[in-house]
C-alpha atoms as a PDB file:
ATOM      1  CA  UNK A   1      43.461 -12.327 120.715  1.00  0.00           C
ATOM      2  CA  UNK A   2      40.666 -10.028 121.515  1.00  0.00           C
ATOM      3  CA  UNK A   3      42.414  -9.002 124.985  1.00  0.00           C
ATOM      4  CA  UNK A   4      45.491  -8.865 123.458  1.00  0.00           C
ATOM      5  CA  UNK A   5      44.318  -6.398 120.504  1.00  0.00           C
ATOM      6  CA  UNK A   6      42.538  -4.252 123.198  1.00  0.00           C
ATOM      7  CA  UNK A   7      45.795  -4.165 125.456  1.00  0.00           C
ATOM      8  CA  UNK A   8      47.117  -3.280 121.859  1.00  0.00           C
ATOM      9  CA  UNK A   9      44.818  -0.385 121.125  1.00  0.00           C
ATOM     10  CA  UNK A  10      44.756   0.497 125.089  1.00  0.00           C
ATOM     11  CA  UNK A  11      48.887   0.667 124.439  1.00  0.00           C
ATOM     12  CA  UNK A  12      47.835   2.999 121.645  1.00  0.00           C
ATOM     13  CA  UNK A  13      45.241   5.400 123.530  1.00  0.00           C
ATOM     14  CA  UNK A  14      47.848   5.535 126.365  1.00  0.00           C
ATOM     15  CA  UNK A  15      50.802   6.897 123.931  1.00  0.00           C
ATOM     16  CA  UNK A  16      48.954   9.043 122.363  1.00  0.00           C
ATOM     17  CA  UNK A  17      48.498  11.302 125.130  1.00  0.00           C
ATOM     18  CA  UNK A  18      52.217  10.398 126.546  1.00  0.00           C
ATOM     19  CA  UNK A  19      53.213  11.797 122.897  1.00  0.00           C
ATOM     20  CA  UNK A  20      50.452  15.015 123.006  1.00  0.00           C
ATOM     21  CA  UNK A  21      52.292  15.739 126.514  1.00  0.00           C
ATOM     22  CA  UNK A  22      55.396  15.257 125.448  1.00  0.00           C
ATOM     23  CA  UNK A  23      54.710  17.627 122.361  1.00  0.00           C
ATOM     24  CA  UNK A  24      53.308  19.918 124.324  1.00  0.00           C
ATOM     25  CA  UNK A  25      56.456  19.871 127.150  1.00  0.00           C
ATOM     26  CA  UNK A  26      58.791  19.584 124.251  1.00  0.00           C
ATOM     27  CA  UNK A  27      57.014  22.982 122.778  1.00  0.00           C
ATOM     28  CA  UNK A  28      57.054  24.693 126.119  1.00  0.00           C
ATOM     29  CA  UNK A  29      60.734  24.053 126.592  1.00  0.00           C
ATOM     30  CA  UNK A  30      61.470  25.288 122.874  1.00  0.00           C
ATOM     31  CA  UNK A  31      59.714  28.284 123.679  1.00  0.00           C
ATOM     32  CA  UNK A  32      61.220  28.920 126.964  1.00  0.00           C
ATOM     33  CA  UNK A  33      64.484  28.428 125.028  1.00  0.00           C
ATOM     34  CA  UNK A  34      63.207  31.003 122.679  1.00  0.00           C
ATOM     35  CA  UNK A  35      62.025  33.315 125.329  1.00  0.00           C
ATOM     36  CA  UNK A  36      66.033  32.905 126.786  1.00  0.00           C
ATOM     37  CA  UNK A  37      67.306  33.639 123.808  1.00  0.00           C
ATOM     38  CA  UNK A  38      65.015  36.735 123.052  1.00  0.00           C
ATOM     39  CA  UNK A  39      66.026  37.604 126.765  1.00  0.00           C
ATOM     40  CA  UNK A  40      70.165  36.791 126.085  1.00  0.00           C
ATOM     41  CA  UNK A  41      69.710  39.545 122.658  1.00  0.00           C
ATOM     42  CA  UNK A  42      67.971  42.317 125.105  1.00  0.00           C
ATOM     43  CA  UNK A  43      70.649  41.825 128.033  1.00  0.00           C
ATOM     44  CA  UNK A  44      73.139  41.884 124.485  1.00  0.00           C
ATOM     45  CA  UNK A  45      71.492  44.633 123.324  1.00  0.00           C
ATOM     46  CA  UNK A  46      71.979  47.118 125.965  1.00  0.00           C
ATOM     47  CA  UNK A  47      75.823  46.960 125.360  1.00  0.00           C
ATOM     48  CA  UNK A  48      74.960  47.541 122.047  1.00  0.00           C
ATOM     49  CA  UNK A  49      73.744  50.895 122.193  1.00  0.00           C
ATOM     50  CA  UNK A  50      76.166  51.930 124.825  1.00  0.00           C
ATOM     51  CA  UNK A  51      78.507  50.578 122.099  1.00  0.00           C
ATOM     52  CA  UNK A  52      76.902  52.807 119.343  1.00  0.00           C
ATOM     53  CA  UNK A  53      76.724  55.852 121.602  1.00  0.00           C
ATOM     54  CA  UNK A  54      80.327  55.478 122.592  1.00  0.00           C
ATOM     55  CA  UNK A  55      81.359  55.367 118.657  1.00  0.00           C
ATOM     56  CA  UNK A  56      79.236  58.254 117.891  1.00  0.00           C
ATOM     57  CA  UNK A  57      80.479  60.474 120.911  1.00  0.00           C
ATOM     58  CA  UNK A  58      84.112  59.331 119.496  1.00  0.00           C
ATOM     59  CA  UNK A  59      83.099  60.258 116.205  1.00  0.00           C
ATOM     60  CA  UNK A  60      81.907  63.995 116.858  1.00  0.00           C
ATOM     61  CA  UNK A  61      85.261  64.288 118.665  1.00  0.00           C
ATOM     62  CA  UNK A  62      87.166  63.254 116.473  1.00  0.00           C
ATOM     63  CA  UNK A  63      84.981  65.329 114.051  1.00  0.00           C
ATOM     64  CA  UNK A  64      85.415  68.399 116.051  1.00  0.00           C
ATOM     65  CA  UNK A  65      89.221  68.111 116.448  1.00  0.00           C
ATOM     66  CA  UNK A  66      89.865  67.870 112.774  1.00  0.00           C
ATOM     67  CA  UNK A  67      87.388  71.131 112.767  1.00  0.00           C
ATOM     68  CA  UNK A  68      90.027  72.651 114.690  1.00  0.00           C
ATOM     69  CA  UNK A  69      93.187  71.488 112.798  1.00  0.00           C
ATOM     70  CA  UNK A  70      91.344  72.857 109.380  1.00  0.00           C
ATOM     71  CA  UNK A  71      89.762  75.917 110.546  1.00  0.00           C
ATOM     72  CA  UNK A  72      93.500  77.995 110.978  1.00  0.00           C
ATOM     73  CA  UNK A  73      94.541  76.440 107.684  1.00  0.00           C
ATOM     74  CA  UNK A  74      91.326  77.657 105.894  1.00  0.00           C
ATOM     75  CA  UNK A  75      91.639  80.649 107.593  1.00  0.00           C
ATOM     76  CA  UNK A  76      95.050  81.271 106.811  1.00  0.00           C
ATOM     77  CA  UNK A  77      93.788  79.739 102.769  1.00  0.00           C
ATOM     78  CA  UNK A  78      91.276  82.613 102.742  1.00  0.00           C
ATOM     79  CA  UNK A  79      93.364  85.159 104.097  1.00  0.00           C
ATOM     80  CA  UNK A  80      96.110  84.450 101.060  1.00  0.00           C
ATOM     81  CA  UNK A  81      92.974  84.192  98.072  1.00  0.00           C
ATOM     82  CA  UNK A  82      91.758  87.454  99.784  1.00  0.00           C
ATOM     83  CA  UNK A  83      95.563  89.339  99.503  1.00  0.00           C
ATOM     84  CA  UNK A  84      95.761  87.890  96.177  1.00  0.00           C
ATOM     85  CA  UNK A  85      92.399  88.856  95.098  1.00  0.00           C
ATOM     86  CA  UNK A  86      93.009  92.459  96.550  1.00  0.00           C
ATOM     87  CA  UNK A  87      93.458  94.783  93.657  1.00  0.00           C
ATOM     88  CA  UNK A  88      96.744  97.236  94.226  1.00  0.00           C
ATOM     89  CA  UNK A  89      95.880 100.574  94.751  1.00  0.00           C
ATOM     90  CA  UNK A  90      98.101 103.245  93.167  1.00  0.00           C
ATOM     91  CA  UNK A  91      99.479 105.302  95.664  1.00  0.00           C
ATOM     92  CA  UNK A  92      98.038 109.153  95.249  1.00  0.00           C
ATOM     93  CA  UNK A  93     100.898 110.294  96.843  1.00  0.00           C
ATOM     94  CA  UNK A  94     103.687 108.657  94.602  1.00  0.00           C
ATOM     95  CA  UNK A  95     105.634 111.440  92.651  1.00  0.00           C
ATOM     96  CA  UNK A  96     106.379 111.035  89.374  1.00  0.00           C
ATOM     97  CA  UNK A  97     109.208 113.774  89.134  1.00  0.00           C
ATOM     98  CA  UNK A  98     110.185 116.592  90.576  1.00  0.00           C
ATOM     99  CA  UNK A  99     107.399 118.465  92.548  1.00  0.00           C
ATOM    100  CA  UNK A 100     108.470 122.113  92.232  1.00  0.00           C
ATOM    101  CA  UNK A 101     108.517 123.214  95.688  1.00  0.00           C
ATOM    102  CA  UNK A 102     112.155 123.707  95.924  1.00  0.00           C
ATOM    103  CA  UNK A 103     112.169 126.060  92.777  1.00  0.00           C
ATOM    104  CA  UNK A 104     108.807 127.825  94.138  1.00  0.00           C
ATOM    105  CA  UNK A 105     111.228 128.984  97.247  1.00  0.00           C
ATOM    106  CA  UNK A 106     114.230 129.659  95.546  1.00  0.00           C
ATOM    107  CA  UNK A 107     112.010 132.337  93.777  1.00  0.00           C
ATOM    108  CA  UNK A 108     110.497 133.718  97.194  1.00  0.00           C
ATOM    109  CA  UNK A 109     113.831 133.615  98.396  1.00  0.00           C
ATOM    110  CA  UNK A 110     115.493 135.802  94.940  1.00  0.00           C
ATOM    111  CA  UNK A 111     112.218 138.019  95.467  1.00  0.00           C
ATOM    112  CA  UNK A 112     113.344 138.870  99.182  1.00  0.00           C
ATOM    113  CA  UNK A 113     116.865 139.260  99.248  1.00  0.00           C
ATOM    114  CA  UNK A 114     116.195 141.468  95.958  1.00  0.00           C
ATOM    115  CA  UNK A 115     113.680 143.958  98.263  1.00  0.00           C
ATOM    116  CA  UNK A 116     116.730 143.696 101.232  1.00  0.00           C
ATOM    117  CA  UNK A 117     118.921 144.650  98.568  1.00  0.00           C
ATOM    118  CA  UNK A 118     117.356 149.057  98.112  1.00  0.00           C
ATOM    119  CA  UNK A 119     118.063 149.190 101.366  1.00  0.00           C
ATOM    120  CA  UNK A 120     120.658 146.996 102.909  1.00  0.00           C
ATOM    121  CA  UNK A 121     118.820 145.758 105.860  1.00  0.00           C
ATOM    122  CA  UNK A 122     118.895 145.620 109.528  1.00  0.00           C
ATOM    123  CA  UNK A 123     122.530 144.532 109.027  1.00  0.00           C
ATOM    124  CA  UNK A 124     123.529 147.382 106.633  1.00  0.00           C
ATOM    125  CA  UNK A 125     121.979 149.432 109.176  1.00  0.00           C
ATOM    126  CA  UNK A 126     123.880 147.848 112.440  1.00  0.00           C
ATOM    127  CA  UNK A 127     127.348 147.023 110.422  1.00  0.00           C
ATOM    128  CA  UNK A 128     127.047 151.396 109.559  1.00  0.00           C
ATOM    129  CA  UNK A 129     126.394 152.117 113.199  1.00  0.00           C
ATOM    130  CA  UNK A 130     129.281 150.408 114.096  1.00  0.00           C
ATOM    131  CA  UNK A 131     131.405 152.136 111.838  1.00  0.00           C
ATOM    132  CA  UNK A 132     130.322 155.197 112.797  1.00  0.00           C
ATOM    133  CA  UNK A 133     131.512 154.699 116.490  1.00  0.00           C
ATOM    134  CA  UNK A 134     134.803 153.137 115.001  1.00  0.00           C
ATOM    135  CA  UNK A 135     135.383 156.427 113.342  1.00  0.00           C
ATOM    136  CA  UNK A 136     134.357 158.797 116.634  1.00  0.00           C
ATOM    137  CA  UNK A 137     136.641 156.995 118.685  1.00  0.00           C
ATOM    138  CA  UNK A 138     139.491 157.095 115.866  1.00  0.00           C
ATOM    139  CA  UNK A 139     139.427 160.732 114.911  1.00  0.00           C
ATOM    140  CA  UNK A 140     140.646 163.257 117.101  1.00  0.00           C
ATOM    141  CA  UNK A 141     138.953 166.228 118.347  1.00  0.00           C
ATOM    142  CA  UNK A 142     141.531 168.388 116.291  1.00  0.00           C
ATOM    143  CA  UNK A 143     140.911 166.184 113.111  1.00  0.00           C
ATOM    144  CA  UNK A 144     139.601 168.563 110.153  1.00  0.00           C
ATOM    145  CA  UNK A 145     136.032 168.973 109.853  1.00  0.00           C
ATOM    146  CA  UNK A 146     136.592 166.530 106.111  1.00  0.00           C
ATOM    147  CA  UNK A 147     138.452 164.057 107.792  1.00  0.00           C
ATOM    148  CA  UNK A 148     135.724 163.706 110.691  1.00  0.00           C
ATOM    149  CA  UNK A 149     133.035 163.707 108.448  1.00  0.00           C
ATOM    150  CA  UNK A 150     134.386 160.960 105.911  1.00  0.00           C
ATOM    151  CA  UNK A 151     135.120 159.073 109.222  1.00  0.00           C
ATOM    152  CA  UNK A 152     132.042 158.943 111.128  1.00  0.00           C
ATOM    153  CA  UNK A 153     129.546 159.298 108.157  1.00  0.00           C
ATOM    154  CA  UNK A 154     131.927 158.474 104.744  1.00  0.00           C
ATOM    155  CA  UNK A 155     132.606 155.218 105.792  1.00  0.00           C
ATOM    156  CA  UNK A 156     129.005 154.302 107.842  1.00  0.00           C
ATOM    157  CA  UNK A 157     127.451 155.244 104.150  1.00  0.00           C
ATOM    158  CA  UNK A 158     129.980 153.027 102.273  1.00  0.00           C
ATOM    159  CA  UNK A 159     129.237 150.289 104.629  1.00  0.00           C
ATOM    160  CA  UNK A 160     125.235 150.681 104.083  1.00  0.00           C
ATOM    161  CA  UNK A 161     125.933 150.018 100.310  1.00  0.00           C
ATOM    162  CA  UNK A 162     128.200 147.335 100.465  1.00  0.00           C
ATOM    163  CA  UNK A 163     126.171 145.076 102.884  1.00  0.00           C
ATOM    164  CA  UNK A 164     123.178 146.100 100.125  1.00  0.00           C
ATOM    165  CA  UNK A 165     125.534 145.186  96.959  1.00  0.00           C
ATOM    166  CA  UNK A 166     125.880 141.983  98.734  1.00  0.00           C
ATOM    167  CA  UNK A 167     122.258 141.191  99.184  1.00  0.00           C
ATOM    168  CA  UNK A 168     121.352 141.982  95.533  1.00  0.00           C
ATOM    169  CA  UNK A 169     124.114 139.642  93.931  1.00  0.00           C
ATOM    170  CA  UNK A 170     122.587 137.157  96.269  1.00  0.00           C
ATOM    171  CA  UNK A 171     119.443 137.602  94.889  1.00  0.00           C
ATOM    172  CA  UNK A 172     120.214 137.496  91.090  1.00  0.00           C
ATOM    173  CA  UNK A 173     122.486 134.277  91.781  1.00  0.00           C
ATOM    174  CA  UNK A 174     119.159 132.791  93.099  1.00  0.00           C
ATOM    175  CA  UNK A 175     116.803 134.028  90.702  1.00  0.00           C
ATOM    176  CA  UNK A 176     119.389 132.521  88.003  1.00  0.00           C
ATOM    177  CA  UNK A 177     119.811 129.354  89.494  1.00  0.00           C
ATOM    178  CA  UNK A 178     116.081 128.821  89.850  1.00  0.00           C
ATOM    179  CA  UNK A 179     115.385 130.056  86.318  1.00  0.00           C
ATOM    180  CA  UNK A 180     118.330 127.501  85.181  1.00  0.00           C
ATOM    181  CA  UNK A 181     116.972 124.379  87.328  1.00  0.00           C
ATOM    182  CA  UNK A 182     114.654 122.615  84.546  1.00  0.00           C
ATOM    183  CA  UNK A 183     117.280 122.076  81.971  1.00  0.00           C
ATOM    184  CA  UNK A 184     119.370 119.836  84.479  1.00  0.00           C
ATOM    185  CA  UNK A 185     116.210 118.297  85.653  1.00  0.00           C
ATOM    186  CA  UNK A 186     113.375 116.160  84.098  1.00  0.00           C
ATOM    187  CA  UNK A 187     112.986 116.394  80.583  1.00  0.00           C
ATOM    188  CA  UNK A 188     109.294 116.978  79.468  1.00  0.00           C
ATOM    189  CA  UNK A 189     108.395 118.953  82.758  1.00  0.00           C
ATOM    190  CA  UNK A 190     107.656 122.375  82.569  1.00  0.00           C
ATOM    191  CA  UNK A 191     108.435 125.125  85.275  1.00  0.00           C
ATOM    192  CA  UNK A 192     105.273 126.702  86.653  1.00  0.00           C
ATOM    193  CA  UNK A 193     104.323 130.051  85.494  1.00  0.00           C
ATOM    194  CA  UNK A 194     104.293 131.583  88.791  1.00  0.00           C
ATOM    195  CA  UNK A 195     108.372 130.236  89.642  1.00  0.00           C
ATOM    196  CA  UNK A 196     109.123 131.476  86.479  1.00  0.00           C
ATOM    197  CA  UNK A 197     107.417 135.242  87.280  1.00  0.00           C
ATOM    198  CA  UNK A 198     108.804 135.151  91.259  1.00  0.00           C
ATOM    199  CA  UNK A 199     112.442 134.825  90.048  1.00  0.00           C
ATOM    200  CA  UNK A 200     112.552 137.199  87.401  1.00  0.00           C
ATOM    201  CA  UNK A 201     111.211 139.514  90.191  1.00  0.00           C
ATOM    202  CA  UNK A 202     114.140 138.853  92.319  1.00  0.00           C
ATOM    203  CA  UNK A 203     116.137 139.405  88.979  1.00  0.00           C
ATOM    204  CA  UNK A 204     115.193 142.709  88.633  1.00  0.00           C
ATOM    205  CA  UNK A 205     115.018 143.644  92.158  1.00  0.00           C
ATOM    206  CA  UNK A 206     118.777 142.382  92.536  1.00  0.00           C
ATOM    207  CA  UNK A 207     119.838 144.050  89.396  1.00  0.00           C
ATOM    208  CA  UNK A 208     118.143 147.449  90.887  1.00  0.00           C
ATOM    209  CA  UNK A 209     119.683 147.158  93.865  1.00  0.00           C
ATOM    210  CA  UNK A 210     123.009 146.019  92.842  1.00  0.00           C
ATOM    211  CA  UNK A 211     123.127 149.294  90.775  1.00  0.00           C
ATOM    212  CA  UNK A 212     121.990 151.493  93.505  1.00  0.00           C
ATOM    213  CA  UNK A 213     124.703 150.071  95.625  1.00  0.00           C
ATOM    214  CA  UNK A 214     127.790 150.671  93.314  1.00  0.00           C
ATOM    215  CA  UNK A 215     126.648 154.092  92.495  1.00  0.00           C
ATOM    216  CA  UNK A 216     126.511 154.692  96.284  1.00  0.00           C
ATOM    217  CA  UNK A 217     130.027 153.347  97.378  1.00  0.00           C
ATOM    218  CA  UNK A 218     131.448 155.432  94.723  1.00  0.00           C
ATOM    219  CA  UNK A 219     129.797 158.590  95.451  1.00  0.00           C
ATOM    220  CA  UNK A 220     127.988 159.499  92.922  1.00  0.00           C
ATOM    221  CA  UNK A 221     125.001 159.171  94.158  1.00  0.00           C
ATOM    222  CA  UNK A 222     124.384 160.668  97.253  1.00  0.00           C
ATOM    223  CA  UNK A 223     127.663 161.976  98.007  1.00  0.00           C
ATOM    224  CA  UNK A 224     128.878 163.418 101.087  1.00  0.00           C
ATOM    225  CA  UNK A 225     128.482 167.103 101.054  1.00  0.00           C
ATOM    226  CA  UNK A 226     131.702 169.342 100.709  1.00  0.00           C
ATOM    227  CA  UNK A 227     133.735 170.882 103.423  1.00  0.00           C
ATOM    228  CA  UNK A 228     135.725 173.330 101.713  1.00  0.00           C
END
């Protein structure tokens, strides 16, 4: 019994190391395991963070090209709000009515054919030489002294004054017409002083000169001298 309790205990002693090494092997294996395992997640997680920069790289793409798709439409966006926010200038050269300037030279125009008008111009002058050579080469050399002079210097004269009445009914036509304008124009807009003063010049002027030319052509004033 004694023997057999001491093989007993022996038995005992003996496992108890067989278990401690068994423990120990059965540790070292779990923490080899673990150390694989640890191992397995770094080798995983290297494609991991390729992974993760891959989606981020994709990301700031696809980022940038929706940048690009918005940034016309905002542009175009801001581009409308700033049109629309744009206040309208009024243009400074818009005209309201009539501006004048044709009645301002229809006034100049009465003034100068009214001065034309005392004289007859260079056309009453050329239209009287001309009549004058009509006459030389019309009249004979035995014409009588009256007939030669109404011929080369009667009829130059009457041509000087008739080219002059013409002029001055020009000019008081004119000076009318411009005096006339604003009652067939805009109501409420006065003619300027200075149209009004310019064509009543040209009046007068025409009305002198229109006088000066019928008194002419009819001889009594200036008259050609007697013969007789």
């Amino acid at each position: 019994m004694a023997t057999k309790n001491v093989d007993v205990t022996k038995t005992d002693d003996e496992r108890a190391p067989q278990e401690g090494d068994a423990g120990a092997a059965a540790e070292a294996g779990t923490g080899t395991g673990t150390g694989t395992d640890a191992d397995g997640a770094g080798a995983d997680g290297q494609p991991a963070e390729e992974n993760a920069e891959n989606a981020e790289n994709a990301e700031n793409a696809e980022n940038a090209e929706n940048g690009e798709r918005l940034e016309p439409g905002a542009s175009g966006d801001s581009g409308e709000h700033g049109e629309s926010e744009e206040p309208e200038e009024p243009d400074a050269f818009e005209e309201t009515g009539p501006s004048g300037v044709g009645q301002g030279a229809g006034a100049v125009v009465s003034a100068g054919l009214g001065l034309v008008s005392l004289s007859g111009g260079w056309i009453g002058t050329v239209a009287a030489a001309r009549e004058t050579l009509v006459g030389q080469l019309k009249t004979s050399s035995t014409a009588s002294v009256a007939t030669q002079v109404k011929a080369v210097y009667g009829d130059a004269w009457h041509t000087t004054a008739l080219w002059a009445g013409l002029f001055a009914l020009a000019a008081l036509v004119t000076g009318v017409a411009v005096l006339a304008r604003p009652a067939f124009g805009a109501p409420g807009r006065p003619q300027a002083a200075w149209i009004k003063s310019v064509a009543w010049a040209g009046i007068s002027l025409g009305v002198v000169g229109l006088l000066l030319a019928v008194l002419k052509y009819s001889d009594a004033l200036l008259a050609l001298p007697s013969t007789g």
